[in-house]
PDB file of N, CA and C in Angstrom:
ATOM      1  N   UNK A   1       0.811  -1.186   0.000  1.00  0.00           N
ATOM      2  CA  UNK A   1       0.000   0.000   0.000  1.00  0.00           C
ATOM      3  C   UNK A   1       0.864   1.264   0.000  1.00  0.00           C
ATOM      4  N   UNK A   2       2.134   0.665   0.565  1.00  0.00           N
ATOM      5  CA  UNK A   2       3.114   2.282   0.503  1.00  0.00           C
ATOM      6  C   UNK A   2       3.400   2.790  -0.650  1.00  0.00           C
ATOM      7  N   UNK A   3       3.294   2.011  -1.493  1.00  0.00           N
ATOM      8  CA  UNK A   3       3.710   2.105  -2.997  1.00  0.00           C
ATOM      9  C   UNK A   3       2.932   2.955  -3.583  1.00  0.00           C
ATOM     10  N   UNK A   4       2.005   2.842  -3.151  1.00  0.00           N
ATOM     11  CA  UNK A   4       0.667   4.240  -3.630  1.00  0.00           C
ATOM     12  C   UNK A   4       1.011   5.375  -4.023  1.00  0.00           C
ATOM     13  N   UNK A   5       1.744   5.292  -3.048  1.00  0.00           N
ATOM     14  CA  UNK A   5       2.331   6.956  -2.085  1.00  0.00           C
ATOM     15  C   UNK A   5       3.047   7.796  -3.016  1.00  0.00           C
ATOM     16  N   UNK A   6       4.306   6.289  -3.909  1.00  0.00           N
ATOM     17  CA  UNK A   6       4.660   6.717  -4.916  1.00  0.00           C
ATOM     18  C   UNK A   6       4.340   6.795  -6.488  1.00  0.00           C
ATOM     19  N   UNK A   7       3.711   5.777  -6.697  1.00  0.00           N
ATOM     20  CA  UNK A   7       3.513   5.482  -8.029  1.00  0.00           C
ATOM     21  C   UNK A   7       2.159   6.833  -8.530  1.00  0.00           C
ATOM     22  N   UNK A   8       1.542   7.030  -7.797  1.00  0.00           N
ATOM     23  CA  UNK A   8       0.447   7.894  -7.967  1.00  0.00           C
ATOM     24  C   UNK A   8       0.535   9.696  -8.224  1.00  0.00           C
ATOM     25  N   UNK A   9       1.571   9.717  -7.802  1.00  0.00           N
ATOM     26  CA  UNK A   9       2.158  11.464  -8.148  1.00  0.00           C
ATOM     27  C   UNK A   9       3.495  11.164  -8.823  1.00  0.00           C
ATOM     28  N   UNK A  10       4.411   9.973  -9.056  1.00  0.00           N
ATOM     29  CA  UNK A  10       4.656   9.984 -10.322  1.00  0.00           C
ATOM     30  C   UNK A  10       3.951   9.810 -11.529  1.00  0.00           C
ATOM     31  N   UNK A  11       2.559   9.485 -11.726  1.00  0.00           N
ATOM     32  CA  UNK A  11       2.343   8.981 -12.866  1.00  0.00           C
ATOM     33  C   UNK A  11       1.238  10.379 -13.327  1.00  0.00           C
ATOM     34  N   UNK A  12       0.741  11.011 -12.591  1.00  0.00           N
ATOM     35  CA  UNK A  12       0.792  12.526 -12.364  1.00  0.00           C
ATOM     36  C   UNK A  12       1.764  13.550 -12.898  1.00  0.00           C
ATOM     37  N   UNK A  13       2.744  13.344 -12.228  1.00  0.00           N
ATOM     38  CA  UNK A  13       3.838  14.092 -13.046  1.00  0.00           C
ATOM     39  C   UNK A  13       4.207  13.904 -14.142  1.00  0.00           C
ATOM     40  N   UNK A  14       4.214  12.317 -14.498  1.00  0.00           N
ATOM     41  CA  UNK A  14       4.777  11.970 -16.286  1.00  0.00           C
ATOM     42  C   UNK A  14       3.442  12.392 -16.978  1.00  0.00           C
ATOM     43  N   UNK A  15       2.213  12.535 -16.439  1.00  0.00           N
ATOM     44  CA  UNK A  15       1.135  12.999 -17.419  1.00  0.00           C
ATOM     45  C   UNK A  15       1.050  14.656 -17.611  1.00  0.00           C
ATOM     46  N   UNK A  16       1.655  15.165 -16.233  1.00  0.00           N
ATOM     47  CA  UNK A  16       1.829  16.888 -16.344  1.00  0.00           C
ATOM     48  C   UNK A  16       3.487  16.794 -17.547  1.00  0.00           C
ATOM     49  N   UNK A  17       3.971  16.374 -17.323  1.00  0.00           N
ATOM     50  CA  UNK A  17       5.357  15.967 -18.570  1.00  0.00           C
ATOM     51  C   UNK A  17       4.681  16.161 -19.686  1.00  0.00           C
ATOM     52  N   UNK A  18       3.988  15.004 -20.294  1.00  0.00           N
ATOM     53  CA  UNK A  18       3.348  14.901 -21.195  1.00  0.00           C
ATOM     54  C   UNK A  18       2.787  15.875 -22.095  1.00  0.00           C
ATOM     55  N   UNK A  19       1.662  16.349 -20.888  1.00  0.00           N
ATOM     56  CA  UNK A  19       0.863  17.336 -21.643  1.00  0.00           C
ATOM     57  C   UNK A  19       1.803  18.453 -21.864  1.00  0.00           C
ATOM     58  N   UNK A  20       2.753  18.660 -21.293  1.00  0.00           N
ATOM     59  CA  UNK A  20       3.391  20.060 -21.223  1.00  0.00           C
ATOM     60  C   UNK A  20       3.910  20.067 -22.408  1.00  0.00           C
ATOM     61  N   UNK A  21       4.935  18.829 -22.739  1.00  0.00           N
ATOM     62  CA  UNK A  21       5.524  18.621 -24.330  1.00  0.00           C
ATOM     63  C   UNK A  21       4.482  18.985 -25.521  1.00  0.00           C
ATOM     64  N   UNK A  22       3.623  18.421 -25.158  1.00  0.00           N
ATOM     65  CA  UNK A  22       2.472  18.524 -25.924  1.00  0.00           C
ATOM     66  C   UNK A  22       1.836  20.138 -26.487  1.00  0.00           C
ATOM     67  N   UNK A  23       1.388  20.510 -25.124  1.00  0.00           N
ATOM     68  CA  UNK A  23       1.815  22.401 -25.219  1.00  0.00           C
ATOM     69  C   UNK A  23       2.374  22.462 -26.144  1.00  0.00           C
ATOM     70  N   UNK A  24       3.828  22.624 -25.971  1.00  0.00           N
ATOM     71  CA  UNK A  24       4.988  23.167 -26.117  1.00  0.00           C
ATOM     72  C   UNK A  24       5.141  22.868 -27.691  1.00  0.00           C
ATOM     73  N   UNK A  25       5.062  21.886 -28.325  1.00  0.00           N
ATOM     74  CA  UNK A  25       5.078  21.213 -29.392  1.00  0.00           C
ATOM     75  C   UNK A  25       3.680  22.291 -30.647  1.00  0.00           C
ATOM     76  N   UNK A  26       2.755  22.549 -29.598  1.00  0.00           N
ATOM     77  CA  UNK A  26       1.111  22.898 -30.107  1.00  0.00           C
ATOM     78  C   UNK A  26       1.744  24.302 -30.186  1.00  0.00           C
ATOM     79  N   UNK A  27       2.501  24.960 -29.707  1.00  0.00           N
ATOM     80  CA  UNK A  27       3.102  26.424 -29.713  1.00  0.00           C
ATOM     81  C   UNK A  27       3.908  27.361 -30.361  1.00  0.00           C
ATOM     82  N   UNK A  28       4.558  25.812 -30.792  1.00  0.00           N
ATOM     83  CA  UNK A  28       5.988  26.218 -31.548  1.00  0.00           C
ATOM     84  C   UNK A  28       5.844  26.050 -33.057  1.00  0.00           C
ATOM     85  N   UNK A  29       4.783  25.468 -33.191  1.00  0.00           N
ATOM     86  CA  UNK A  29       4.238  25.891 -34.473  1.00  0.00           C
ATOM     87  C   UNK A  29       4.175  24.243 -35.073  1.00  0.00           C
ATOM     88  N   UNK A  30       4.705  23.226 -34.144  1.00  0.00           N
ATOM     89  CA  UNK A  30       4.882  21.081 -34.967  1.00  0.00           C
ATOM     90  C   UNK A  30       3.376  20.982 -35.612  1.00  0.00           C
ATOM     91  N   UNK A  31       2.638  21.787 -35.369  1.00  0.00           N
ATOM     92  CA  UNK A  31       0.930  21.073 -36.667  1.00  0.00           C
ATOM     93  C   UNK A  31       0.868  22.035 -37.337  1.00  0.00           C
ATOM     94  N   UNK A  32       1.670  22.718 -37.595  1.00  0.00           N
ATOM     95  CA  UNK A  32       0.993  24.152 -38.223  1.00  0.00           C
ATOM     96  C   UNK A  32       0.892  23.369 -40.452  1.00  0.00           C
ATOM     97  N   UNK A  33       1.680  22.717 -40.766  1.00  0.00           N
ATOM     98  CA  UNK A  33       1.861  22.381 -42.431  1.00  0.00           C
ATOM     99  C   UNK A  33       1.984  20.587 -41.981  1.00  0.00           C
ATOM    100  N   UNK A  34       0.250  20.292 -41.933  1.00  0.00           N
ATOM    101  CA  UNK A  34       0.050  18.688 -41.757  1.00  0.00           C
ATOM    102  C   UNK A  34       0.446  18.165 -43.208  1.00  0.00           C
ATOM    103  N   UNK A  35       0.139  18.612 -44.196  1.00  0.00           N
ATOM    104  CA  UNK A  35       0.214  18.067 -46.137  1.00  0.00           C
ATOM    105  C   UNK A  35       1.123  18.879 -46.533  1.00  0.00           C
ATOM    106  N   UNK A  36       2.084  19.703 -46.121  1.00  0.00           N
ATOM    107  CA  UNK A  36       3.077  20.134 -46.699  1.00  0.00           C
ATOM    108  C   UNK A  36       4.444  19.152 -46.929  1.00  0.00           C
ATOM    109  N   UNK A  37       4.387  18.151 -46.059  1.00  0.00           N
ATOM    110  CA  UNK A  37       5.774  17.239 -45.785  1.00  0.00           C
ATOM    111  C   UNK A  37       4.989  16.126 -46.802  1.00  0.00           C
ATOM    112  N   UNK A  38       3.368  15.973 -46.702  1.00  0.00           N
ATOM    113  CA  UNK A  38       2.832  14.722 -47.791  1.00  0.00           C
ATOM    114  C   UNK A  38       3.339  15.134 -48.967  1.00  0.00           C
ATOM    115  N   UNK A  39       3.341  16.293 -49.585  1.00  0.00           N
ATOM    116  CA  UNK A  39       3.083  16.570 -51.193  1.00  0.00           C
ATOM    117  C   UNK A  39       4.784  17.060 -51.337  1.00  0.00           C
ATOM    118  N   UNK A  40       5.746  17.117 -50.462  1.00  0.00           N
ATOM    119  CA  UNK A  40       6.887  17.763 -50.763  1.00  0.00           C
ATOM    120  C   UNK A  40       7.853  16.473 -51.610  1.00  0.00           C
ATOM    121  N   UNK A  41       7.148  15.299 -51.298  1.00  0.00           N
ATOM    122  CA  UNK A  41       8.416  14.212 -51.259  1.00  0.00           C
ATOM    123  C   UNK A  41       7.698  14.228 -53.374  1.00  0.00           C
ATOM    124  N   UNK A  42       6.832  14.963 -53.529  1.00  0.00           N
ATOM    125  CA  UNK A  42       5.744  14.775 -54.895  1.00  0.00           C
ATOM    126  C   UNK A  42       6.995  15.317 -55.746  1.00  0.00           C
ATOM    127  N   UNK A  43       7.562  16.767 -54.902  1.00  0.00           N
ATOM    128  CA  UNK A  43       8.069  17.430 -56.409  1.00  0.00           C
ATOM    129  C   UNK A  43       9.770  17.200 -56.050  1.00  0.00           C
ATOM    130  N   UNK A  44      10.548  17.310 -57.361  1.00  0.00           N
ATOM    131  CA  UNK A  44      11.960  17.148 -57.529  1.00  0.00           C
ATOM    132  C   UNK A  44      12.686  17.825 -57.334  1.00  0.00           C
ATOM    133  N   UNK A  45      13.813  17.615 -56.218  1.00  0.00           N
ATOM    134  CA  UNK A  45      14.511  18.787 -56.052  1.00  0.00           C
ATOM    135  C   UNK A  45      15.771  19.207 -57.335  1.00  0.00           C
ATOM    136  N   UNK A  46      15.547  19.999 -58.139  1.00  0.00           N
ATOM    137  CA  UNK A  46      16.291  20.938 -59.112  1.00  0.00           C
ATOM    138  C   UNK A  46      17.293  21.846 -58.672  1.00  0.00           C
ATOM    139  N   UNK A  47      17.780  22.148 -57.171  1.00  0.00           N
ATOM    140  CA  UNK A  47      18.936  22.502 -56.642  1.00  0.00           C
ATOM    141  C   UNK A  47      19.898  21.683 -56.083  1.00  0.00           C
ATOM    142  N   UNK A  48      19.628  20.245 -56.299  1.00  0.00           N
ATOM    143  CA  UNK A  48      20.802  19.101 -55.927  1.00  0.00           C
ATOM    144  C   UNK A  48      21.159  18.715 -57.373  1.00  0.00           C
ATOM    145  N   UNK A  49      22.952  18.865 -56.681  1.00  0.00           N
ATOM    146  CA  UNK A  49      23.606  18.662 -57.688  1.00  0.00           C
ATOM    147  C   UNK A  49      23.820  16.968 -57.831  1.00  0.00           C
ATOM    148  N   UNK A  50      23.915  16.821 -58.859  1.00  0.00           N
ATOM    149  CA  UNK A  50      23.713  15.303 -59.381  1.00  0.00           C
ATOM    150  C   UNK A  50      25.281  14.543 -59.720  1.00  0.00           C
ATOM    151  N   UNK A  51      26.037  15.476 -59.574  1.00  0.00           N
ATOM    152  CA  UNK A  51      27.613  15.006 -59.959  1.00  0.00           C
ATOM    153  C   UNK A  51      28.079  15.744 -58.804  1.00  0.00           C
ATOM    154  N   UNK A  52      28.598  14.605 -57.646  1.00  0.00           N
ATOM    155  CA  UNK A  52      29.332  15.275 -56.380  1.00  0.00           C
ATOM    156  C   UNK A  52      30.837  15.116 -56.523  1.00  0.00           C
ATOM    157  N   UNK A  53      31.426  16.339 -57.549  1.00  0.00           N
ATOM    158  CA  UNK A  53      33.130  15.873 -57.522  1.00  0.00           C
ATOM    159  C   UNK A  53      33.611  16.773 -56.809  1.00  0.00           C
TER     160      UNK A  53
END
């Protein structure tokens, strides 16, 4: 039963962790271009050079 004592405001804290990343992530702009990374791999990059001497 002592174990309570601990496991219960750690698992509290890894969920205040959590959400906070989560925040933090929601803030900094990580969802802002959801189909920009889908459709990028679509077009060819024309500034890589193709002969690396």
């Amino acid at each position: 039963m002592d174990i309570l004592l601990w496991l219960i405001p750690m698992a509290l804290a890894l969920g205040a962790l959590g959400l906070a990343a989560f925040l933090w992530a929601l803030r900094s702009g990580q969802f802002e271009d959801l189909d920009g990374a889908a459709a990028r791999i679509l077009f060819d990059d024309d500034d890589v050079k193709k002969d690396k001497r």
